[in-house]
Protein backbone atom coordinates (compact mmCIF):
# COMPACT_ATOMS: atom_id res chain seq x y z
CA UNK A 1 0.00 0.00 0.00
CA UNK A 2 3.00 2.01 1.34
CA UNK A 3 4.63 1.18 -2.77
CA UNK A 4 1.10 2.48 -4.21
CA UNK A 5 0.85 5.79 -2.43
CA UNK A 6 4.94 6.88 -3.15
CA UNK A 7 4.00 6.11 -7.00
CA UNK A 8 1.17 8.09 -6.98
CA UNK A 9 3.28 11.11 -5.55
CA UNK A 10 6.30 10.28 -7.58
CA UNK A 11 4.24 10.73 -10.60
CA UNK A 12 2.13 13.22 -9.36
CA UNK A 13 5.65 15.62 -9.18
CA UNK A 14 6.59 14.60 -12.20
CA UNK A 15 2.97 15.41 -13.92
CA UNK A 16 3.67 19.46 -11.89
CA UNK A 17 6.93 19.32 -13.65
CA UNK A 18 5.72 18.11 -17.02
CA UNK A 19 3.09 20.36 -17.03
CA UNK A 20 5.71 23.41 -16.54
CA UNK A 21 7.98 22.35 -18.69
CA UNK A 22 5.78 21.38 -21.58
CA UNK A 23 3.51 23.64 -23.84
CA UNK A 24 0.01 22.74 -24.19
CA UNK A 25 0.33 20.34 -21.21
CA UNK A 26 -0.62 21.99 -17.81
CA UNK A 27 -2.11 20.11 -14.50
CA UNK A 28 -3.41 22.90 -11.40
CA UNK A 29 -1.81 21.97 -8.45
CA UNK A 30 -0.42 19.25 -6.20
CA UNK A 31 -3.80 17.46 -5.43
CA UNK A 32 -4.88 17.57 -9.27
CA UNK A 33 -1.76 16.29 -10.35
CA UNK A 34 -2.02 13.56 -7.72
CA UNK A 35 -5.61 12.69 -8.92
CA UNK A 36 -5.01 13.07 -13.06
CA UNK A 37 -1.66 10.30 -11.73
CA UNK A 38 -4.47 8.23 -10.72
CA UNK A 39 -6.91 8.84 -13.41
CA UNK A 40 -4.04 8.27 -15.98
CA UNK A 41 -3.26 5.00 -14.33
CA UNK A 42 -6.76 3.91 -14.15
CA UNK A 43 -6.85 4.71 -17.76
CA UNK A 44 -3.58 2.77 -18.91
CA UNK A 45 -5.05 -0.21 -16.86
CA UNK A 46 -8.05 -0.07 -18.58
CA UNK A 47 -6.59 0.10 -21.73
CA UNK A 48 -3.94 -2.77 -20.93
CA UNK A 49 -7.16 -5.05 -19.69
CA UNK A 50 -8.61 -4.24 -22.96
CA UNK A 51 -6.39 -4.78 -25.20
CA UNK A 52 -3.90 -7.10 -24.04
CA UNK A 53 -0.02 -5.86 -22.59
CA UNK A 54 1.48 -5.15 -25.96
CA UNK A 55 0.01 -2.02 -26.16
CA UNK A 56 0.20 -0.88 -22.62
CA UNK A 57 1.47 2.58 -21.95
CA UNK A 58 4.15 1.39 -19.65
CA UNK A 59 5.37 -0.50 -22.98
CA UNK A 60 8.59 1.19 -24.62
CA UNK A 61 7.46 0.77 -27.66
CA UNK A 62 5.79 3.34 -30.47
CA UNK A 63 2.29 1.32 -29.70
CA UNK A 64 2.96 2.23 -26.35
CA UNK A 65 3.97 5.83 -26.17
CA UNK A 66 0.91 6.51 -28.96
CA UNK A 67 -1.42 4.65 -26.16
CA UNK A 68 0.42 7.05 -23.21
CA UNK A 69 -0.35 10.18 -25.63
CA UNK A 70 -3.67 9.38 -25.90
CA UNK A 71 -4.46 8.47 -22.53
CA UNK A 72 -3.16 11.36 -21.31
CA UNK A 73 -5.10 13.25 -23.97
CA UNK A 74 -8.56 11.76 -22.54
CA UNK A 75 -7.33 12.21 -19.16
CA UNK A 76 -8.70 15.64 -19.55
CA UNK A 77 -12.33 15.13 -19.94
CA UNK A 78 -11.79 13.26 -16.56
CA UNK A 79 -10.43 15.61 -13.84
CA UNK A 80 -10.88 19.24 -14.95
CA UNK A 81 -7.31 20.49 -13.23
CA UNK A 82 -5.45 19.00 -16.42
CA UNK A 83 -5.67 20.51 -19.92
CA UNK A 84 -4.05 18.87 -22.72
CA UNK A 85 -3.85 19.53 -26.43
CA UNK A 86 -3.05 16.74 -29.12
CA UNK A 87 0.22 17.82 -29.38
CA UNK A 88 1.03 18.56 -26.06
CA UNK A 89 -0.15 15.14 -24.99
CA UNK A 90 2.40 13.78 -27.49
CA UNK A 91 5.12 15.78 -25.38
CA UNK A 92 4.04 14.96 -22.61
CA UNK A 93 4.13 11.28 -23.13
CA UNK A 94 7.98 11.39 -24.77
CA UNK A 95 9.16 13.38 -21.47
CA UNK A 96 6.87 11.38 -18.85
CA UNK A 97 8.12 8.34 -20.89
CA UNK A 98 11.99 9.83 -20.46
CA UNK A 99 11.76 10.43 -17.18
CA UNK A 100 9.80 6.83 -16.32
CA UNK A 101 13.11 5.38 -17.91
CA UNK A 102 15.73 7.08 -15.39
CA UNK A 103 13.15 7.25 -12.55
CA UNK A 104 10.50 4.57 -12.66
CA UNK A 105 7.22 5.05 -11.43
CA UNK A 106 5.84 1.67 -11.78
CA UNK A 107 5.88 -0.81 -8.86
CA UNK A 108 8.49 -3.62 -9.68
């Protein structure tokens, strides 16, 4: 549980620092960064039950990273503290995805 929460906050930082650093990608706040980091990974869970773990957005692949952009594109008709364009969501993904790959927010 203790694993759970320190992801959510890890990637709840790096969603604040995303959404400074990125045009077209912004999140309001601490606590609506922490809940789109749990919207986005209710989302990617979805989409991994759905259609199978080769396309999940945790995958490195282009499948993958087109799955994050878009999840984190829809993310935004969820919680209304994150606004996204189509673009932006693309940016988003490649820097989240960057940053996943030095510090990783999944649970091993």
């Amino acid at each position: 549980m203790l694993k759970a929460i320190i992801r959510f906050v890890v990637s709840a930082i790096v969603l604040m620092i995303v959404g400074y650093l990125v045009p077209g990608f912004s999140v309001a706040g601490f606590w609506g960064a922490l809940i789109s980091a749990i919207v986005i990974a209710l989302l990617g869970y979805i989409v991994e039950a759905m259609l199978g773990q080769n396309v999940s957005p945790r995958s490195r692949g282009v499948v993958g990273f087109i799955v994050a952009a878009i999840v984190i594109y829809v993310s935004q008709f969820i919680v209304p503290t994150i606004h996204a364009t189509i673009l932006g969501s693309i940016i988003a993904a490649f820097v989240i995805g960057l940053v996943d790959a030095f510090i990783p927010t999944e649970l091993r």
